[in-house]
Protein backbone atom coordinates (compact mmCIF):
# COMPACT_ATOMS: atom_id res chain seq x y z
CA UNK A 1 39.80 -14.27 11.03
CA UNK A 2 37.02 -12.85 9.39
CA UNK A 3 33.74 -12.45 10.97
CA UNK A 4 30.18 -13.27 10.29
CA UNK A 5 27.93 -10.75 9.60
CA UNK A 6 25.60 -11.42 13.05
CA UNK A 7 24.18 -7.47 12.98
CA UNK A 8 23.97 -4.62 11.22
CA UNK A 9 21.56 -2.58 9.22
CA UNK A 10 20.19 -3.38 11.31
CA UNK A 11 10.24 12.91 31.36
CA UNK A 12 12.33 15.53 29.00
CA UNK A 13 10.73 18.12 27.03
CA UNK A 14 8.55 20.39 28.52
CA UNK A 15 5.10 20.02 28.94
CA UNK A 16 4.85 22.68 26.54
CA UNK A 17 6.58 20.37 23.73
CA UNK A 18 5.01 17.24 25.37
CA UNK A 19 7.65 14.89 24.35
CA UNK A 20 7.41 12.10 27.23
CA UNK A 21 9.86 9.43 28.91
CA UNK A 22 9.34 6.23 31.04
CA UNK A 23 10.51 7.08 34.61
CA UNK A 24 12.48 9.88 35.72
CA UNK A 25 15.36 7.86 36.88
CA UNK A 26 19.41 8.30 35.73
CA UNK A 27 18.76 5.07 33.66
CA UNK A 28 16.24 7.05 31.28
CA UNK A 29 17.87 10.44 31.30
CA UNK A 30 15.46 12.74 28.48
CA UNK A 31 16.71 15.64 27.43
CA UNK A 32 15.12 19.27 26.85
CA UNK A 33 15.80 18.40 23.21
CA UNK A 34 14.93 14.08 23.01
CA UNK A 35 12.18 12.40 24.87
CA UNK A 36 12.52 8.48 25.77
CA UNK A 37 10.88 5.29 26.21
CA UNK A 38 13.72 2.75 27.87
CA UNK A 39 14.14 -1.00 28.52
CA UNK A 40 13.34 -2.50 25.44
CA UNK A 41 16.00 -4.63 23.28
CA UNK A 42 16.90 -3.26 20.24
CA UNK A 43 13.86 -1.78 18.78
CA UNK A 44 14.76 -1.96 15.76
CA UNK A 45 11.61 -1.27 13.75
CA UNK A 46 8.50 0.80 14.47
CA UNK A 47 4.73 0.78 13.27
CA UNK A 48 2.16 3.29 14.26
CA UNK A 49 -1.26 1.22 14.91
CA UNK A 50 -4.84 2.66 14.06
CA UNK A 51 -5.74 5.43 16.23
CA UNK A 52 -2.27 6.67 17.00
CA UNK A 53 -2.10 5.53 20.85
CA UNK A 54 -0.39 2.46 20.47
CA UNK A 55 2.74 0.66 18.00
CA UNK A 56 4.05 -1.98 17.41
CA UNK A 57 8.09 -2.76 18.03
CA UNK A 58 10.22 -5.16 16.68
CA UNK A 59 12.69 -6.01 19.13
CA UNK A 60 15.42 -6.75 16.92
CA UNK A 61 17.49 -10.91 17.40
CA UNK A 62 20.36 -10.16 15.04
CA UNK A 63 20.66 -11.30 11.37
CA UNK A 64 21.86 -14.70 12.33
CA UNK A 65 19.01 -15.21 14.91
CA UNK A 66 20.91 -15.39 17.84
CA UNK A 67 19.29 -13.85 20.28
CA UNK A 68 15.53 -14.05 20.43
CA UNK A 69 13.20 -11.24 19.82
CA UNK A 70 9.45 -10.38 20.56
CA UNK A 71 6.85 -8.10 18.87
CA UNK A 72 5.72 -5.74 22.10
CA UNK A 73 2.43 -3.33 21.65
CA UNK A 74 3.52 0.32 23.38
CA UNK A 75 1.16 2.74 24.56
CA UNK A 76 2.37 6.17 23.65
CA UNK A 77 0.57 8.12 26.37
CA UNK A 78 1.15 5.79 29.00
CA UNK A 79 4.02 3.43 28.51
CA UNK A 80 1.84 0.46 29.10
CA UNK A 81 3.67 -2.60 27.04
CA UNK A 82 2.44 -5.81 25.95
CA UNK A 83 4.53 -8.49 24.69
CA UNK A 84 1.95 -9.78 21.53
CA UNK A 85 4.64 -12.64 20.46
CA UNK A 86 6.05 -15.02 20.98
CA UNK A 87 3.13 -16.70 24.19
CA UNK A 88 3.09 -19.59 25.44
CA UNK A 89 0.67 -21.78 24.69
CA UNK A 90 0.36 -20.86 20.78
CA UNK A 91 -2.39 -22.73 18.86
CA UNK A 92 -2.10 -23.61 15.55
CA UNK A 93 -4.01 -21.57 12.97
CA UNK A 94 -7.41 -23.28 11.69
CA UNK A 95 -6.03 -22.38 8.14
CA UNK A 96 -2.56 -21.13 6.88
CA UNK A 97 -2.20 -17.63 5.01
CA UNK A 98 1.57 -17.78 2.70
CA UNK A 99 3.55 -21.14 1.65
CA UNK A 100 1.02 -23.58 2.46
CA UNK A 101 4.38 -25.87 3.56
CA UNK A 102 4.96 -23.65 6.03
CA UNK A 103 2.80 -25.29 8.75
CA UNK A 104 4.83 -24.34 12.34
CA UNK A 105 5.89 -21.08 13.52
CA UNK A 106 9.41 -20.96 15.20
CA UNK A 107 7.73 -20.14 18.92
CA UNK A 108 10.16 -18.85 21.41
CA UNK A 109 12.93 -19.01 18.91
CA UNK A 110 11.34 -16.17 17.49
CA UNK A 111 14.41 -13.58 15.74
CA UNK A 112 12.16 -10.40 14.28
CA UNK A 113 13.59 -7.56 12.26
CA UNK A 114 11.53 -5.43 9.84
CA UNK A 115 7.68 -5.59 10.12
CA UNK A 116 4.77 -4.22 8.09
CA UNK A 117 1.53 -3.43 9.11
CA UNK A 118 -0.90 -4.26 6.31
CA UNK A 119 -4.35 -5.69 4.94
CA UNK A 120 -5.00 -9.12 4.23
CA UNK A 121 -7.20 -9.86 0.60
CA UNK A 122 -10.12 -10.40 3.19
CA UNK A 123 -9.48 -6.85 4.22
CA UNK A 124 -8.35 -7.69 7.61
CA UNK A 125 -5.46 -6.69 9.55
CA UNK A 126 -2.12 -8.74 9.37
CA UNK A 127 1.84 -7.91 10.69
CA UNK A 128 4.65 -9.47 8.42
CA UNK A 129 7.58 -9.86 9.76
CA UNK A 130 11.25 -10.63 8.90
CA UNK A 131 12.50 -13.30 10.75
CA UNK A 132 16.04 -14.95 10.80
CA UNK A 133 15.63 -17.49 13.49
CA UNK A 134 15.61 -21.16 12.33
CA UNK A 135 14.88 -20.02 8.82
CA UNK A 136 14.99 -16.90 6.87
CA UNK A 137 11.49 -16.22 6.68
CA UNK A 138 8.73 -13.50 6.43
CA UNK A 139 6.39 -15.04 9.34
CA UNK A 140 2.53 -13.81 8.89
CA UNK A 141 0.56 -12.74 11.72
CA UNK A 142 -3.44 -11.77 12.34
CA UNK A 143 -3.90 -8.49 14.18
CA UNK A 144 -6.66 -8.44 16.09
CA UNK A 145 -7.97 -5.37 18.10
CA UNK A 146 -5.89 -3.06 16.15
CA UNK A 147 -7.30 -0.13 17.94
CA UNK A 148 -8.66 -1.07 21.32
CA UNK A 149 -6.88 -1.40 24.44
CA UNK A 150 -6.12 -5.38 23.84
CA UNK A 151 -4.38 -5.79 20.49
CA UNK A 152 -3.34 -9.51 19.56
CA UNK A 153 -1.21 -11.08 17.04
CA UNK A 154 -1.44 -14.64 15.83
CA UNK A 155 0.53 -16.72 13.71
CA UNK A 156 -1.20 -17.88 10.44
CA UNK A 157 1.77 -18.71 8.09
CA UNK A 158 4.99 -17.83 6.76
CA UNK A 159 6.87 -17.70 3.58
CA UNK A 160 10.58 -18.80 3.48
CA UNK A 161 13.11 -17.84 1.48
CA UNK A 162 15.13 -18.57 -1.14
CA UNK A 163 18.84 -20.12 -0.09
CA UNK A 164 20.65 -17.21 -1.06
CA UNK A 165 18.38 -14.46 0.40
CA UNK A 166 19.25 -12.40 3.36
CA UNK A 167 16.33 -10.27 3.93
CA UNK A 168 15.66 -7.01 6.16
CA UNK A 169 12.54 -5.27 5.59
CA UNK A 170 9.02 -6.39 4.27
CA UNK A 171 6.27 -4.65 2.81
CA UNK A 172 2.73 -5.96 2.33
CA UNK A 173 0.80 -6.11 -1.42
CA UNK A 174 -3.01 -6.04 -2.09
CA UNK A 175 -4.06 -10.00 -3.10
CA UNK A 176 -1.56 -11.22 -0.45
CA UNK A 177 2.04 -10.46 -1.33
CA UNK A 178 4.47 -8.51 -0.28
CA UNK A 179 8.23 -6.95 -1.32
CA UNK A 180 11.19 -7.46 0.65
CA UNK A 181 14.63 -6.22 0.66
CA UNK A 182 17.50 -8.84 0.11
CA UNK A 183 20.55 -7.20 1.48
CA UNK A 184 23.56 -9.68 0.38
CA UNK A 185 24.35 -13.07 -0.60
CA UNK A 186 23.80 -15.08 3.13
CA UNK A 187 26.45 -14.97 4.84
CA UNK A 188 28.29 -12.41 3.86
CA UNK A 189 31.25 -11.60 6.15
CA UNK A 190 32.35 -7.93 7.73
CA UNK A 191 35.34 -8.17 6.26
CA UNK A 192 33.79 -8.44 2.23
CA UNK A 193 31.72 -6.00 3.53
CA UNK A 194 33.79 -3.65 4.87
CA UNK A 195 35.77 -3.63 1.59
CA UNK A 196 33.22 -3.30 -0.71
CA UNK A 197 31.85 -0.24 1.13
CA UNK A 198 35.35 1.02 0.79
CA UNK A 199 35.67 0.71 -2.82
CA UNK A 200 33.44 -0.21 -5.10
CA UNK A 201 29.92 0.74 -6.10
CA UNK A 202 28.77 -2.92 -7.79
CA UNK A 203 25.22 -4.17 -6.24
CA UNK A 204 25.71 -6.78 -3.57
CA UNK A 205 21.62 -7.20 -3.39
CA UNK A 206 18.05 -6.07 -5.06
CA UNK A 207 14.47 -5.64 -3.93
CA UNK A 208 12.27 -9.34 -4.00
CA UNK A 209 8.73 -9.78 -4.25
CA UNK A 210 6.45 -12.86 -3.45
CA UNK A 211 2.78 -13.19 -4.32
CA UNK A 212 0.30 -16.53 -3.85
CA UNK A 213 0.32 -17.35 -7.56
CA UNK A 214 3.92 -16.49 -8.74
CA UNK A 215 6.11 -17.65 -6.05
CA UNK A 216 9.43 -15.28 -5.85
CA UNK A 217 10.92 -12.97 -8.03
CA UNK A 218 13.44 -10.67 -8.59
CA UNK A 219 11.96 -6.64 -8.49
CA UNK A 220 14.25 -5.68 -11.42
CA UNK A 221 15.83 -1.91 -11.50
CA UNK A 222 16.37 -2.68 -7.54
CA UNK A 223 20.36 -3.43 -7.35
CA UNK A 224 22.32 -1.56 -5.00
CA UNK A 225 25.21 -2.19 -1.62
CA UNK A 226 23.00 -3.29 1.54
CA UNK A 227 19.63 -3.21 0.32
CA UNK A 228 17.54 -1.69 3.15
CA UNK A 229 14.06 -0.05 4.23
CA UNK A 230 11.24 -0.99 1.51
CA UNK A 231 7.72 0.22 1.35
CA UNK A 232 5.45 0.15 -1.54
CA UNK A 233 2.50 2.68 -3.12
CA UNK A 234 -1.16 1.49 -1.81
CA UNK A 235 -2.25 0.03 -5.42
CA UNK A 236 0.91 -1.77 -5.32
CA UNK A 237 2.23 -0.85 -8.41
CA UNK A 238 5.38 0.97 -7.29
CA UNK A 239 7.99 0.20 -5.54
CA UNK A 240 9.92 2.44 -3.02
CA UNK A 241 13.81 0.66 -1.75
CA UNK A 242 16.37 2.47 -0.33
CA UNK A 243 20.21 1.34 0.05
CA UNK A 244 22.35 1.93 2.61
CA UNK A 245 25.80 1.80 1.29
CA UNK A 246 25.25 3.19 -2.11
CA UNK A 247 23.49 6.21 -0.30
CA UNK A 248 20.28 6.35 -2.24
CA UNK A 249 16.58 6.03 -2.46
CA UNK A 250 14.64 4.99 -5.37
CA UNK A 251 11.30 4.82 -6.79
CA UNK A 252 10.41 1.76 -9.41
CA UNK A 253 7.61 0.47 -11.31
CA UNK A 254 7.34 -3.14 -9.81
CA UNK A 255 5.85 -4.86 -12.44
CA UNK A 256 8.73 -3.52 -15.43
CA UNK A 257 11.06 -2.27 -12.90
CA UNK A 258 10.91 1.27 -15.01
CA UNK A 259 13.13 3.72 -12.82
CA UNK A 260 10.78 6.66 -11.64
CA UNK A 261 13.28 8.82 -9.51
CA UNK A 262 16.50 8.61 -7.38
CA UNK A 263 17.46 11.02 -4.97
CA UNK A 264 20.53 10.75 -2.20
CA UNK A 265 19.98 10.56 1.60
CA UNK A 266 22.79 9.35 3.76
CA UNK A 267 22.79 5.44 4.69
CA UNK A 268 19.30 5.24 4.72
CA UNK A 269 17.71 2.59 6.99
CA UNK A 270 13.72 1.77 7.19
CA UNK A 271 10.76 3.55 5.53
CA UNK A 272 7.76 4.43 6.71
CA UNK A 273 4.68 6.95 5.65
CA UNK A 274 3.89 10.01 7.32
CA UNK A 275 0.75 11.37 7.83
CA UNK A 276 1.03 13.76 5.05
CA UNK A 277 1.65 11.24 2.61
CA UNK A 278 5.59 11.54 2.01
CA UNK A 279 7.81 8.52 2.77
CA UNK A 280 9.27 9.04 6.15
CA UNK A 281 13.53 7.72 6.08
CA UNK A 282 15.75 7.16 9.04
CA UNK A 283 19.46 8.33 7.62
CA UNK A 284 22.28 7.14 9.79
CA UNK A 285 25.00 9.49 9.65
CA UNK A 286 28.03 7.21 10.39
CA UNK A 287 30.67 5.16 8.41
CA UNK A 288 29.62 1.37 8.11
CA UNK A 289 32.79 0.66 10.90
CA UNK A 290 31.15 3.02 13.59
CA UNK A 291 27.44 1.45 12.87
CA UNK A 292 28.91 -1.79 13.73
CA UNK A 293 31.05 -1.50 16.67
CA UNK A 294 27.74 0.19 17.92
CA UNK A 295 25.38 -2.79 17.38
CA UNK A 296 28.28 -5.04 18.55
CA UNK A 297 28.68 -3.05 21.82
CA UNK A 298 26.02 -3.67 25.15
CA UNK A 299 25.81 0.37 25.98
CA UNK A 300 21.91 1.57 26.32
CA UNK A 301 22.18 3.34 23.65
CA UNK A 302 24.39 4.58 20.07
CA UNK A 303 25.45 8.50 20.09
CA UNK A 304 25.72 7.92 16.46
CA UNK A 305 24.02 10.75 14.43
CA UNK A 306 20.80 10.34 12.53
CA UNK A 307 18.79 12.34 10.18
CA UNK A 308 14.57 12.16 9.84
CA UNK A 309 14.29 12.75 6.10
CA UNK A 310 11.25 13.18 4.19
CA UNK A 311 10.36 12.06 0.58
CA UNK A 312 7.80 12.82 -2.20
CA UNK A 313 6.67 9.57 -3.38
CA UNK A 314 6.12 11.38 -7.15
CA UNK A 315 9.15 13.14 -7.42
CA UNK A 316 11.51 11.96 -5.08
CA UNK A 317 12.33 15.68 -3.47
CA UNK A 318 13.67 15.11 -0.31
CA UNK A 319 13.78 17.58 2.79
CA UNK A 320 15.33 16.62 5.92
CA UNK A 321 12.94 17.04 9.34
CA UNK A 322 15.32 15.81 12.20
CA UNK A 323 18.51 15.27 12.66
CA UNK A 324 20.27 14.38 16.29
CA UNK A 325 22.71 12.06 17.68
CA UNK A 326 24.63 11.74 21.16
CA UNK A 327 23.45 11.47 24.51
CA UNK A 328 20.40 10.31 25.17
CA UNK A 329 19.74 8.75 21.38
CA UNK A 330 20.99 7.75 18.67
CA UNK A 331 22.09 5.41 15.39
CA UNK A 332 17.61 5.87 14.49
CA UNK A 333 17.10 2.64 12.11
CA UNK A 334 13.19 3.84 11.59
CA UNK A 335 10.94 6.97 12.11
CA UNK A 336 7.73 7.16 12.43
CA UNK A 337 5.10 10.26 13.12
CA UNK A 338 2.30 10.63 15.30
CA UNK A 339 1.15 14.01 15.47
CA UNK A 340 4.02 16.57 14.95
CA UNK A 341 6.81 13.73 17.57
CA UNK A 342 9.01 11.29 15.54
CA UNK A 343 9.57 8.13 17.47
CA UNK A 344 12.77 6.52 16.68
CA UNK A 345 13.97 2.79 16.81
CA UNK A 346 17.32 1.54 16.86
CA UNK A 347 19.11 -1.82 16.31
CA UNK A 348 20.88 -1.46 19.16
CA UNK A 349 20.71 -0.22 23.15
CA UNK A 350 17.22 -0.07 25.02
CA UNK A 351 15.77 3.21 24.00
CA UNK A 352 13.16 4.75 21.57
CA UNK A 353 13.58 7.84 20.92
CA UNK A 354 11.19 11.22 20.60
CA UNK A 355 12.05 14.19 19.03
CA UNK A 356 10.15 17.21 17.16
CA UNK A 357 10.86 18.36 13.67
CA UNK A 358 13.38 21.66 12.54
């Protein structure tokens, strides 16, 4: 019987290195070589917050929205954690940022995946994020406090999608907007999956936009097998997707969907930027059948290998940074960079990893 498609892509070091873990119990067990933070669920996507002492983490609830999820601030130093959403006792918003029909948020039900940390037209700080509980959605948040001790989020919208759309990642737009990354048709089942990764190239999804004035469209130049990670240039103009099964990142004008560059990196998950200003790509080095009787399994963690690969956003050179896998971490879905640590989420297990680059 064939399956649905429920989830998927989807202290240590010494002081001298200064990587850091939670505890220094057997249930956290750092390495010499990979640092830790434990207990979470699935942290499937990362984002660095201003000032570098805190992020965000998207504790993943499956693509079918299953299990719920919860957006937690962590404090890299310390390991403090604050659950931001879903509270109790939600109000609603005064007035409504996205689809101006979209007037609840889904509460507890809450199911996040990929999240963005952007600006709002008023200049203000806002979180989208993908969510697959109730509806297929990109839920829009206020972030207030970005940088102090006491971040908040609160929900101020959402956009839903269309019927067919199966989204993953999100990425914000000046004016409002943002891209996202439509993997497949809804849906989809492991099986068709598992036998188009087999044997045949032919694009299963593409990259989506939505904006306050045009609704969605279709990001053309974007096809590709299991549309993934998605990030876009800060005037907005370009487009940056990568694709998991057809083993590729690309660069795209988003306006004529005019191919810039395409360069290979191994089933690449999210995208984020690095300090330096190169896109920043978690590369899971595993066969789709491994990745998913990982995320299907309850072990703390994946030993599934992973690569930290860098990007030029101009020419598309890529140079990998990382690569690990095994006991304590691994199967990385995102990396981002604080200093000269990656911190690493995964879609499945408890841990976020730390390690340092080659």
């Amino acid at each position: 019987m064939r399956r649905a498609l429920t989830a998927m892509i989807g202290i240590g070091l010494s002081a001298a290195l200064g990587l850091g873990c939670r505890g220094a119990d057997s249930s956290c067990p750092a390495t010499d070589a990979v640092g830790l933070f434990c207990d979470f669920k699935a942290p499937e996507d990362l984002e660095v917050l201003p000032g570098g002492t805190r992020m965000l983490v998207s504790e993943y609830g499956g693509l079918a929205g299953r299990r719920a999820g919860t957006i937690t601030a962590l404090h890299l130093e310390s390991d403090e954690r604050q659950v931001l959403y879903p509270l109790a006792g939600e109000e609603a918003p005064d007035a409504l940022w996205g689809d101006p029909s979209c007037t609840e948020s889904v509460g507890a039900a809450f199911a996040p995946h990929g999240i963005h940390l952007t600006k709002g037209p008023d200049g203000g700080d806002r979180v989208l994020v993908v969510n697959h509980a109730e509806r297929e959605s990109v839920e829009i948040f206020e972030l207030s406090g970005a940088a102090s001790d006491a971040p908040s989020l609160r929900w101020r919208g959402c956009v839903v999608a269309p019927d067919h759309v199966w989204l993953n990642d999100v990425a914000g737009l000046p004016g409002g907007g943002f891209i996202a990354s439509h993997m497949m048709k809804r849906g989809t089942a492991v099986d068709d999956l598992l036998n188009r990764a087999e044997g045949t190239d032919a694009p299963m999804g593409h990259a989506v936009e939505w904006t306050p004035d045009g609704g969605w469209r279709r990001i053309e130049g974007t096809d590709g097998v299991v549309t993934n990670g998605v990030q876009t240039s800060p005037d907005g103009k370009i487009a940056y997707v990568v694709f998991t099964m057809s083993d590729k990142a690309i660069a795209v004008e988003r306006e004529t969907g005019k191919q810039l560059w395409e360069t290979e990196v191994a089933h690449p998950d999210n995208v984020s930027w690095a300090p330096d200003g190169r896109l920043l790509v978690a590369s899971i080095r595993a066969d789709l059948q491994a990745v998913l009787e990982c995320v299907e399994s309850d072990a703390p963690f994946c030993p599934i290998g992973f690569g930290v690969v860098a990007i030029d956003p101009a020419t598309g050179e890529a140079t990998t940074l990382a690569e690990g896998g095994g006991p304590p971490f691994g199967l990385a879905t995102v990396a981002v960079q604080v200093g000269s640590k990656f911190y690493l989420g995964s879609a499945t297990g408890e841990r976020i990893g730390i390690v340092s680059g080659n």
